[in-house]
Protein backbone atom coordinates (compact mmCIF):
# COMPACT_ATOMS: atom_id res chain seq x y z
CA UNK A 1 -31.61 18.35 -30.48
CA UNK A 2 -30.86 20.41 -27.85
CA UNK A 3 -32.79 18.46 -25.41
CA UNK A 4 -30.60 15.11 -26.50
CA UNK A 5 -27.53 16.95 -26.26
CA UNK A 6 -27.26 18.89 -22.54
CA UNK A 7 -28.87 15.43 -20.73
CA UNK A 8 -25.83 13.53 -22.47
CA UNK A 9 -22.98 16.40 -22.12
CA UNK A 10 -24.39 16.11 -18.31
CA UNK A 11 -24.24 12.54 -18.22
CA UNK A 12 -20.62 12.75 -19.37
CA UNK A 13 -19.64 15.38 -17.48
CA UNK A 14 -20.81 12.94 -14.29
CA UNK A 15 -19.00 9.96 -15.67
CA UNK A 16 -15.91 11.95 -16.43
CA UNK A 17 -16.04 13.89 -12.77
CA UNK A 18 -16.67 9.99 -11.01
CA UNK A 19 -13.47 8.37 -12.86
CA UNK A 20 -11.24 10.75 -11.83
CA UNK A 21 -12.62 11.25 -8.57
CA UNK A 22 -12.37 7.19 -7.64
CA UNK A 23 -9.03 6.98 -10.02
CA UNK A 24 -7.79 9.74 -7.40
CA UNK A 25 -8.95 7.84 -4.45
CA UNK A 26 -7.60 4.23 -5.44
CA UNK A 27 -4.53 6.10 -6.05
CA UNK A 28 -4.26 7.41 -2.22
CA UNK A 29 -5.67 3.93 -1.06
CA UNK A 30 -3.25 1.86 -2.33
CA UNK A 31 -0.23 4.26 -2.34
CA UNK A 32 2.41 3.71 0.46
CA UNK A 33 4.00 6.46 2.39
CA UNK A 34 7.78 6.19 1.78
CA UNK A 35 8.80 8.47 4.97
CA UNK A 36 6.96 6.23 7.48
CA UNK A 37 7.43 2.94 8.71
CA UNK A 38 4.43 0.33 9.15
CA UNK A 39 5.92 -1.37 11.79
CA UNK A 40 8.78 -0.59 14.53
CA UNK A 41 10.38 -3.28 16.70
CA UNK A 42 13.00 -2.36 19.66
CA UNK A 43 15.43 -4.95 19.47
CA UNK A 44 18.85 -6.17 21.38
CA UNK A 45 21.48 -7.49 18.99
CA UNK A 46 24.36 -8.93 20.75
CA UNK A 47 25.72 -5.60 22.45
CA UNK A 48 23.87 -3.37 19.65
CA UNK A 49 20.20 -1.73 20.79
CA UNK A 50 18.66 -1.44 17.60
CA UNK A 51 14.67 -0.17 16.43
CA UNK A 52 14.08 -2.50 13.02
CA UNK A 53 11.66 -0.71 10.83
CA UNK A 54 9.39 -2.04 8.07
CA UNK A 55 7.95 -0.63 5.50
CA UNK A 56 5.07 -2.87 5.27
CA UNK A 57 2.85 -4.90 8.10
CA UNK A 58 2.19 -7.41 7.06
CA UNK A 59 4.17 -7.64 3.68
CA UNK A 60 2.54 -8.82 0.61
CA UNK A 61 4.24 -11.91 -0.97
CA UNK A 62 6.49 -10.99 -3.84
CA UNK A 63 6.17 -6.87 -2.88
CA UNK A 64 9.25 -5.54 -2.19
CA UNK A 65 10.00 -3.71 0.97
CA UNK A 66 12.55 -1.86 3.05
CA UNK A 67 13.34 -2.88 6.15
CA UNK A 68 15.60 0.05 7.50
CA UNK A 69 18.04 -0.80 11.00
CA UNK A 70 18.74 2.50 13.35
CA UNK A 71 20.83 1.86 15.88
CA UNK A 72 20.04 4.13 19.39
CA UNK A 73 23.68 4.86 19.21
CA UNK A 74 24.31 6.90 16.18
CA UNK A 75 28.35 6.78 16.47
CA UNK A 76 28.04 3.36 15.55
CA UNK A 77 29.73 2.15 12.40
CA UNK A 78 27.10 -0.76 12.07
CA UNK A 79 27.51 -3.07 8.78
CA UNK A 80 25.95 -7.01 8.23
CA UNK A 81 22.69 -8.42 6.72
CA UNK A 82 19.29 -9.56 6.64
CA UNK A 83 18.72 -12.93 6.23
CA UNK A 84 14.87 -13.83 6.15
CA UNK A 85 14.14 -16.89 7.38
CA UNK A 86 11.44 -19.36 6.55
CA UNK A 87 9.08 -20.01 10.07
CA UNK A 88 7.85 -23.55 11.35
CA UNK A 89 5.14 -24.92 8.27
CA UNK A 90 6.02 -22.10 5.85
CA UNK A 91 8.18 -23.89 2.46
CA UNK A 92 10.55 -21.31 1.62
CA UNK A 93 15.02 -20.93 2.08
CA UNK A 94 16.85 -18.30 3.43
CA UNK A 95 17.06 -15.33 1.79
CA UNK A 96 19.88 -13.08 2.81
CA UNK A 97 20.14 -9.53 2.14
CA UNK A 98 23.68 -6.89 2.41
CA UNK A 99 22.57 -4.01 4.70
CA UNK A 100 23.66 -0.63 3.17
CA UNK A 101 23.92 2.82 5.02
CA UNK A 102 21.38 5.23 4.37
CA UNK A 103 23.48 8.36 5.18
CA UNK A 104 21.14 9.99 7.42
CA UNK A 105 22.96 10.80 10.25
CA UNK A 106 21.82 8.25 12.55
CA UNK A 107 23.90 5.18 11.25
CA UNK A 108 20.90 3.47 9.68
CA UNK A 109 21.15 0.87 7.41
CA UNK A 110 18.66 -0.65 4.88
CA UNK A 111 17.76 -3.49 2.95
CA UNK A 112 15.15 -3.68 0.25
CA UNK A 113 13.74 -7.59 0.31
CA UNK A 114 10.73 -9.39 -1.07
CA UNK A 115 9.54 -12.77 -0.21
CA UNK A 116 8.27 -15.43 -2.31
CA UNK A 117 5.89 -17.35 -0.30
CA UNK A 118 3.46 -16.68 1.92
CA UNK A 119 3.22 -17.54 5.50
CA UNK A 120 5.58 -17.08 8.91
CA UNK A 121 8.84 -15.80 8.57
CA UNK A 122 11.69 -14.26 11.05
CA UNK A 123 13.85 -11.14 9.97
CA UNK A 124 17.35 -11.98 11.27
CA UNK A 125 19.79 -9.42 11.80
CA UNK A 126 23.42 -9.83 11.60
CA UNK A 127 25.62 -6.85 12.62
CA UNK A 128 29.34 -5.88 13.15
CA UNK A 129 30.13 -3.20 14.28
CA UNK A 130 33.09 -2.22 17.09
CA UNK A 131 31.27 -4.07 19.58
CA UNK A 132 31.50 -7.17 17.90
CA UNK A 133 28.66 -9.14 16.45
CA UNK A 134 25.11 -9.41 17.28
CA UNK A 135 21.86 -11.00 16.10
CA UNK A 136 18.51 -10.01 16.43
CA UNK A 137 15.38 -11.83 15.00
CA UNK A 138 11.73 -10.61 14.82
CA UNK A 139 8.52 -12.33 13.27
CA UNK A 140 6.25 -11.77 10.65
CA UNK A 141 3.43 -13.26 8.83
CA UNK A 142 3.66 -12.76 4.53
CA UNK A 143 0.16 -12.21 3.48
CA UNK A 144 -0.99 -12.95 -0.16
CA UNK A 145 -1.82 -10.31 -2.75
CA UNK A 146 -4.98 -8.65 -3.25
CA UNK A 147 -7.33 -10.67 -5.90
CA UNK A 148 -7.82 -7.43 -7.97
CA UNK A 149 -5.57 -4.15 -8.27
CA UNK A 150 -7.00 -1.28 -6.04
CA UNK A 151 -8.16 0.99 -8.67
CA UNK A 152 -10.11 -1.35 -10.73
CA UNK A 153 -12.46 -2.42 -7.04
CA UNK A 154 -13.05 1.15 -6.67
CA UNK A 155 -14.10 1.33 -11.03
CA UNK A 156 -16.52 -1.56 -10.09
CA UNK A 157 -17.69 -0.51 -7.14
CA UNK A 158 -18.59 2.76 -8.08
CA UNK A 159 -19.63 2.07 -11.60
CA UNK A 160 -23.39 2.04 -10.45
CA UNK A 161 -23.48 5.68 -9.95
CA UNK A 162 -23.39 6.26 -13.75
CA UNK A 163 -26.44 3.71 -13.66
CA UNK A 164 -28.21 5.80 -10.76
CA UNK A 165 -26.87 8.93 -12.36
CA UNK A 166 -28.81 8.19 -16.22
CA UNK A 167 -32.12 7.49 -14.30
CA UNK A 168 -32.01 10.61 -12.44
CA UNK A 169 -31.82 12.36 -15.66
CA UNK A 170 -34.17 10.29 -17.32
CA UNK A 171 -36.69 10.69 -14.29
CA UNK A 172 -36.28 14.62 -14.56
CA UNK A 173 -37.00 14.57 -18.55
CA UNK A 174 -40.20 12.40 -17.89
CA UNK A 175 -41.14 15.27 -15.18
CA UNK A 176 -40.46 17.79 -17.22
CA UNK A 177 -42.43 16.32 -20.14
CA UNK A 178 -45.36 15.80 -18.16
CA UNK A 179 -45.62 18.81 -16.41
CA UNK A 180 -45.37 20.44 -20.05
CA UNK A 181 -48.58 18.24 -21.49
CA UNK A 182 -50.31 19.22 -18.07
CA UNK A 183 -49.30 22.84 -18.54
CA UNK A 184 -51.01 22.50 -22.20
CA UNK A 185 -53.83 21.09 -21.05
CA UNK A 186 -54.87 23.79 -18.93
């Protein structure tokens, strides 16, 4: 019995170690990092110098994302929107989006946005601030979602290992029996 039993608590033990070991690395795949941005573009709107920041590059279509506006003059009193435009060949309207201050300090503002349809789009920045108003645009291509959730490619891709794992064990047991019979032999 006790043969059956420490091959099997083994084998689970494996199995067990393996899910949480790819569950933990899915998990830091496919998790985004909320203090940095993916993308940074320099912009001028109107009399406003501006860095737009996205949380995402590309964006995934129907993902919501921040798209965060620091102006290079922190004094600023910046307000407007975001108003995401559909790009030449892309079937979509304009989506507009109030900008509201973060409080950090440095006058940003932020929007949190998601787009419907995949394809080419412009991020257009309205601002108003005691300069007057300005507009900045910048581009970016919506990507489509994954086909399968992060976590379950890395259950499939690793589920093999169990496989490989079992006829390890089962290769050592066969050793082991038949270096027993040869040791009887003798």
């Amino acid at each position: 019995m006790d043969k059956i039993l420490r091959p099997l608590a083994l084998l689970c033990m494996l199995g067990f170690s393996m899910l949480l070991l790819t569950s933990g690395m899915a998990r830091a795949a496919s998790q985004d990092s909320g203090t940095q941005a993916a993308r940074i573009d320099t912009v001028s709107a109107g009399p406003y110098i501006i860095a737009v920041n996205l949380s995402k590059d590309p964006p995934i279509t129907d993902e919501q994302f921040d798209i965060t506006i620091v102006p290079r003059d922190a004094s600023l009193k910046l307000n407007g929107k975001v108003i995401m435009q559909p790009g030449p060949g892309t079937n979509g309207i304009n989506l507009p989006t109030n900008l509201t201050p973060v409080g950090d300090g440095k006058g940003s503002l932020k929007a949190s946005v998601h787009i419907p349809v995949q394809g080419a789009w412009n991020i257009v920045t309205q601002l108003d601030g005691p300069k007057g108003a300005g507009q900045a645009s910048i581009q970016v291509v919506v990507g489509a979602p994954g086909a399968m959730a992060p976590w379950l490619a890395w259950l499939i891709g690793s589920s093999p290992l169990v496989f490989i794992a079992f006829w390890i064990i089962h290769q050592h047991r066969y050793r082991q029996r038949l270096l027993t019979s040869r040791a009887n032999m003798a």
